[in-house]
Protein backbone atom coordinates (compact mmCIF):
# COMPACT_ATOMS: atom_id res chain seq x y z
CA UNK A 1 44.30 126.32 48.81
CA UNK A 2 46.80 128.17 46.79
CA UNK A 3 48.37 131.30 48.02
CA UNK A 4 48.84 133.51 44.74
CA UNK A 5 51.86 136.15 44.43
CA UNK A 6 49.89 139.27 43.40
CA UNK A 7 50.36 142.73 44.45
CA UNK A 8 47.46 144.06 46.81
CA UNK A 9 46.60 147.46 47.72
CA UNK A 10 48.07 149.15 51.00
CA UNK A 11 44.90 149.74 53.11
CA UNK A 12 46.20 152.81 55.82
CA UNK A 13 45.48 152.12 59.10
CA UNK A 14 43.95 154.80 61.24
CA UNK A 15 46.76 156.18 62.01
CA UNK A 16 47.93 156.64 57.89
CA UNK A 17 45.94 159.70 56.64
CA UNK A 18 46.37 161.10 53.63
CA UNK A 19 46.10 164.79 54.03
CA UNK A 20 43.11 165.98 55.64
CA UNK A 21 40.75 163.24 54.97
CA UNK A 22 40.96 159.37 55.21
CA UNK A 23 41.40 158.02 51.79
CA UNK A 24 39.70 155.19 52.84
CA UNK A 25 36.72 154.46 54.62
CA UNK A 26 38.19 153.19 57.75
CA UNK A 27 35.67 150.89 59.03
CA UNK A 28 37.33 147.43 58.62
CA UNK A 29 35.19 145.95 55.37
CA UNK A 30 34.31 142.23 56.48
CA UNK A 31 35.16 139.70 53.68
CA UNK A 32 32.37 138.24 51.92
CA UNK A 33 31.58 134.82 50.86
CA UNK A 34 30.61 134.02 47.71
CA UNK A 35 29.42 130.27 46.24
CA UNK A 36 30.65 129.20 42.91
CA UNK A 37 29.12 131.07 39.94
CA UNK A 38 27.55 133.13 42.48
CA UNK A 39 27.23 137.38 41.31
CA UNK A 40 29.60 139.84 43.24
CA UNK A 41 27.89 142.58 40.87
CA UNK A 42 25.52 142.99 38.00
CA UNK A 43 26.07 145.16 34.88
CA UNK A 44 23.99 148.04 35.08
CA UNK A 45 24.37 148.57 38.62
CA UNK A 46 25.77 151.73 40.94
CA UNK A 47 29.35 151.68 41.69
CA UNK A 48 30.71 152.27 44.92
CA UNK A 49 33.53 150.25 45.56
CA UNK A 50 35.94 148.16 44.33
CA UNK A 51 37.45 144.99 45.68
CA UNK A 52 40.50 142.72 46.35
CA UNK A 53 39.82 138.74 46.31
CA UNK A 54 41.09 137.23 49.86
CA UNK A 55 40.64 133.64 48.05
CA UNK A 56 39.23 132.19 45.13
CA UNK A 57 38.75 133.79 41.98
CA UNK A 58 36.42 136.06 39.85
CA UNK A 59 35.27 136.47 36.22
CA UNK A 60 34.41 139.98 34.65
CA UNK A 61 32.51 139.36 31.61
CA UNK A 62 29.77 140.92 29.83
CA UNK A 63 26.51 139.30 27.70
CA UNK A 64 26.26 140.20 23.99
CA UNK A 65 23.15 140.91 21.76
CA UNK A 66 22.97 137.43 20.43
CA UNK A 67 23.19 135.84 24.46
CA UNK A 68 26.85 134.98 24.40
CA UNK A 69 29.02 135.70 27.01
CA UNK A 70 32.50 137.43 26.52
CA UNK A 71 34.46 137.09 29.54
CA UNK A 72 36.87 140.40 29.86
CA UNK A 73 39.51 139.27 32.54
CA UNK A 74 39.99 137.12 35.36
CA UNK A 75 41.14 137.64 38.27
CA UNK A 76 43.11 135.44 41.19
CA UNK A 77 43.70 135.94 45.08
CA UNK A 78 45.33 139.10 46.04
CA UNK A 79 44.00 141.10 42.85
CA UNK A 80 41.97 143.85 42.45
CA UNK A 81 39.23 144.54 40.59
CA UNK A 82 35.61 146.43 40.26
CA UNK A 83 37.23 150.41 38.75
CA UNK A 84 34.84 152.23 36.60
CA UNK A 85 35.62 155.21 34.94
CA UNK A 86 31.54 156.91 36.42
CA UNK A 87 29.14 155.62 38.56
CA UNK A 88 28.19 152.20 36.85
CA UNK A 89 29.34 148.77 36.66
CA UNK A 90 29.74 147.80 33.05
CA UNK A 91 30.24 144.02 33.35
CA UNK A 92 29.43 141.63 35.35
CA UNK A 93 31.36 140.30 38.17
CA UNK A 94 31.07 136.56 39.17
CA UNK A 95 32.22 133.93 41.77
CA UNK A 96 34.70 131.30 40.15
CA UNK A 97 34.77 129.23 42.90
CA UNK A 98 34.59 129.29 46.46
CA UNK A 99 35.76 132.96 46.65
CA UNK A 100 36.21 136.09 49.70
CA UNK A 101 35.91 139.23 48.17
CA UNK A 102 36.59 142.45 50.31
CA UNK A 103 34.87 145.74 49.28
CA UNK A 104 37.07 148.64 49.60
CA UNK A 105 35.01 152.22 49.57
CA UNK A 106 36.64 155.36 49.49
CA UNK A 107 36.07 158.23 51.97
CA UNK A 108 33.29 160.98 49.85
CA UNK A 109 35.90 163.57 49.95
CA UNK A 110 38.78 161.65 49.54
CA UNK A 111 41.45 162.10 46.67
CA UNK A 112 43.42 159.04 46.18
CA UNK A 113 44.35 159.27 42.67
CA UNK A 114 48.19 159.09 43.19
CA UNK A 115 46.96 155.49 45.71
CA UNK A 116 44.75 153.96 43.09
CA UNK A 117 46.99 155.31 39.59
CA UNK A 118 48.91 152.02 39.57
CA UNK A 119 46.12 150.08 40.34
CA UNK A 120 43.92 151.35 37.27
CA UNK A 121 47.24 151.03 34.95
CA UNK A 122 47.99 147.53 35.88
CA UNK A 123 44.54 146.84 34.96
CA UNK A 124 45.00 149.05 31.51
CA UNK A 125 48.07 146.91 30.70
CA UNK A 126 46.18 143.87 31.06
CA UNK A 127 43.09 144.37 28.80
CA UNK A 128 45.55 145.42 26.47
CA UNK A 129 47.62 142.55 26.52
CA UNK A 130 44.65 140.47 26.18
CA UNK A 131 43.42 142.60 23.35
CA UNK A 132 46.64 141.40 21.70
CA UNK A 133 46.08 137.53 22.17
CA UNK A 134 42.67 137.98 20.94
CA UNK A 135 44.24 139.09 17.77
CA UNK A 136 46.80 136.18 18.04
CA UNK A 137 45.91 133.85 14.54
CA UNK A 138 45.63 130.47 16.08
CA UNK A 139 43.85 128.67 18.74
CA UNK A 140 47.40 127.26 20.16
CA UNK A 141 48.50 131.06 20.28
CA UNK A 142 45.93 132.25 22.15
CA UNK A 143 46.12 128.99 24.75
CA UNK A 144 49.88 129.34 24.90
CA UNK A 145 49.50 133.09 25.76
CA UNK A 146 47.06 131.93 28.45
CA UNK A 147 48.51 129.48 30.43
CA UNK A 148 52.29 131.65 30.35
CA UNK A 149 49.71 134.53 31.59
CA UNK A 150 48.63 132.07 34.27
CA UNK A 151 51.77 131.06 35.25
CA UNK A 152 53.31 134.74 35.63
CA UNK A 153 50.02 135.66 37.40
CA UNK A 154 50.72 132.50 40.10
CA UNK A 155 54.42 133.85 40.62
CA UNK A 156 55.86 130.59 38.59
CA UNK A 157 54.65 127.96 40.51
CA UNK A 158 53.99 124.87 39.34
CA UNK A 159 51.56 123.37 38.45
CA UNK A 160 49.37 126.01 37.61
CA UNK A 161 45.63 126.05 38.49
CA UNK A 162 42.99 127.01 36.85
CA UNK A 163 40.18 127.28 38.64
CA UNK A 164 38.39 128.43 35.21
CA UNK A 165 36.09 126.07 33.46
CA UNK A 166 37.41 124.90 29.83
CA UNK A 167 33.95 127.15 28.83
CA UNK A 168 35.15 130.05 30.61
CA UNK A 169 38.60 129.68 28.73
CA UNK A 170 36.99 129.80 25.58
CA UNK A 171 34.98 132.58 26.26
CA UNK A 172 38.08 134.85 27.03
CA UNK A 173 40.20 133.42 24.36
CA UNK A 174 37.02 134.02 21.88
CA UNK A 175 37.26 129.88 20.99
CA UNK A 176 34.90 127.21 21.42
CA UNK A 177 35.42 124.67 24.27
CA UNK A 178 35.89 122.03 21.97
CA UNK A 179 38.63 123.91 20.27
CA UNK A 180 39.95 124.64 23.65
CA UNK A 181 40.18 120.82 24.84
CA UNK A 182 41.84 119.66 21.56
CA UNK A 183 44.52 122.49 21.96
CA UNK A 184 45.57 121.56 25.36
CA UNK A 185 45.58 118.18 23.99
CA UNK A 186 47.71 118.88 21.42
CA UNK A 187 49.70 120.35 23.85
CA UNK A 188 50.43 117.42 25.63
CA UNK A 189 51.06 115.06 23.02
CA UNK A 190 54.01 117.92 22.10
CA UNK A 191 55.35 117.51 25.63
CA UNK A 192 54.88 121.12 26.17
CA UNK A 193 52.46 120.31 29.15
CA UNK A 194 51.35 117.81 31.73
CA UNK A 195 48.01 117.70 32.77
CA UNK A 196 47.10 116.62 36.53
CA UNK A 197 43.56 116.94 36.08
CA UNK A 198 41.22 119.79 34.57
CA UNK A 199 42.43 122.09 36.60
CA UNK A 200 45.77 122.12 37.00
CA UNK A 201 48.61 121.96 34.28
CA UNK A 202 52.29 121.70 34.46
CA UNK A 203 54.24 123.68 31.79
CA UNK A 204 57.52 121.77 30.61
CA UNK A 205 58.68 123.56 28.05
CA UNK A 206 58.48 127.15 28.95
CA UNK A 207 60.80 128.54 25.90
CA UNK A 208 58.75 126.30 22.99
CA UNK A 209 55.45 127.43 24.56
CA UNK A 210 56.80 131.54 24.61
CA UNK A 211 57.79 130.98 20.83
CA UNK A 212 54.65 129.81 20.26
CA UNK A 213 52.28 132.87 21.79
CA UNK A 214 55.03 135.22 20.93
């Protein structure tokens, strides 16, 4: 399995306090399995941690009025996820694949702010960017913008996988999954990709797919 390049939070050790108080709880937080499309947490529910994916990967999405399903973010080995701004998950949080998940809780009286800041930033940054290929015009736009994401994300290795669905593409990129096929088809008969299965594509043009999300 894939080792991704992502920046992961510095757990202190016992020894590594931060003032008084332990930032962190300092019981060592098992990793916990979770089965494909299996829940991690539920909209709705209290939240008390947040986590950092030891393998696999997670979707964050959230189900609309009308029984869609929007999917938010996504998020690979290494990253972290699960911040809320009060005491309540907003979204839901779901198994991928295969995936370890490790909850991290902070001590009650702990003030970690400067610790979690870039963190919570990073994650900012993100739903913004994806806020701006959601308003991208074109269905190849918004796939171009994913799978350079992807590849940044992965730390340039190639292929890249995608352990998402075609489905689960579409409901981040706000496209069907027809539309979704037919642009990564397209894709390929540009020579801008190679496709070695559903899951894992080979950019070959780098430049003509930036000019086209850009």
């Amino acid at each position: 399995m894939r080792a991704y390049t992502a920046s992961r939070i510095a757990l202190p050790s016992q020894s590594a306090r931060m003032g008084p108080s332990a930032a962190f709880d300092n019981a060592p937080q098992p990793v916990s399995f979770h089965t494909a499309g299996s829940e991690i947490y539920a909209q709705g529910e209290k939240a008390g941690a947040f986590y950092q994916i030891e393998f696999g990967a997670a979707r964050i999405y959230r189900l609309l009025a009308d029984g869609r399903r929007q999917i938010s973010a996504f998020h690979l080995a290494g990253e972290t996820f699960g911040f809320e701004a009060d005491t309540t998950h907003h979204f839901f949080a779901e198994a991928i694949n295969a995936t370890g998940v490790r909850a991290i809780r902070l001590a009650a009286d702990a003030d970690v702010s400067r610790q979690l800041l870039p963190l919570a930033l990073k994650g900012l940054t993100r739903a913004q960017e994806h806020l701006l290929v959601l308003g991208r015009q074109t269905a190849v736009e918004r796939v171009a913008a994913f799978l350079l994401d992807m590849a940044e994300r992965q730390g340039g290795l190639q292929p890249v996988e995608l352990p998402m669905s075609r489905m689960d593409i579409g409901d981040y990129l706000g496209l069907t999954i027809e539309t979704v096929s037919r642009v990564f088809t397209k894709l390929k008969d540009k020579g801008m990709i190679r496709l070695h299965g559903l899951r894992n594509v080979e950019i070959v043009r780098y430049e003509a797919l930036r000019n086209i999300s850009e």
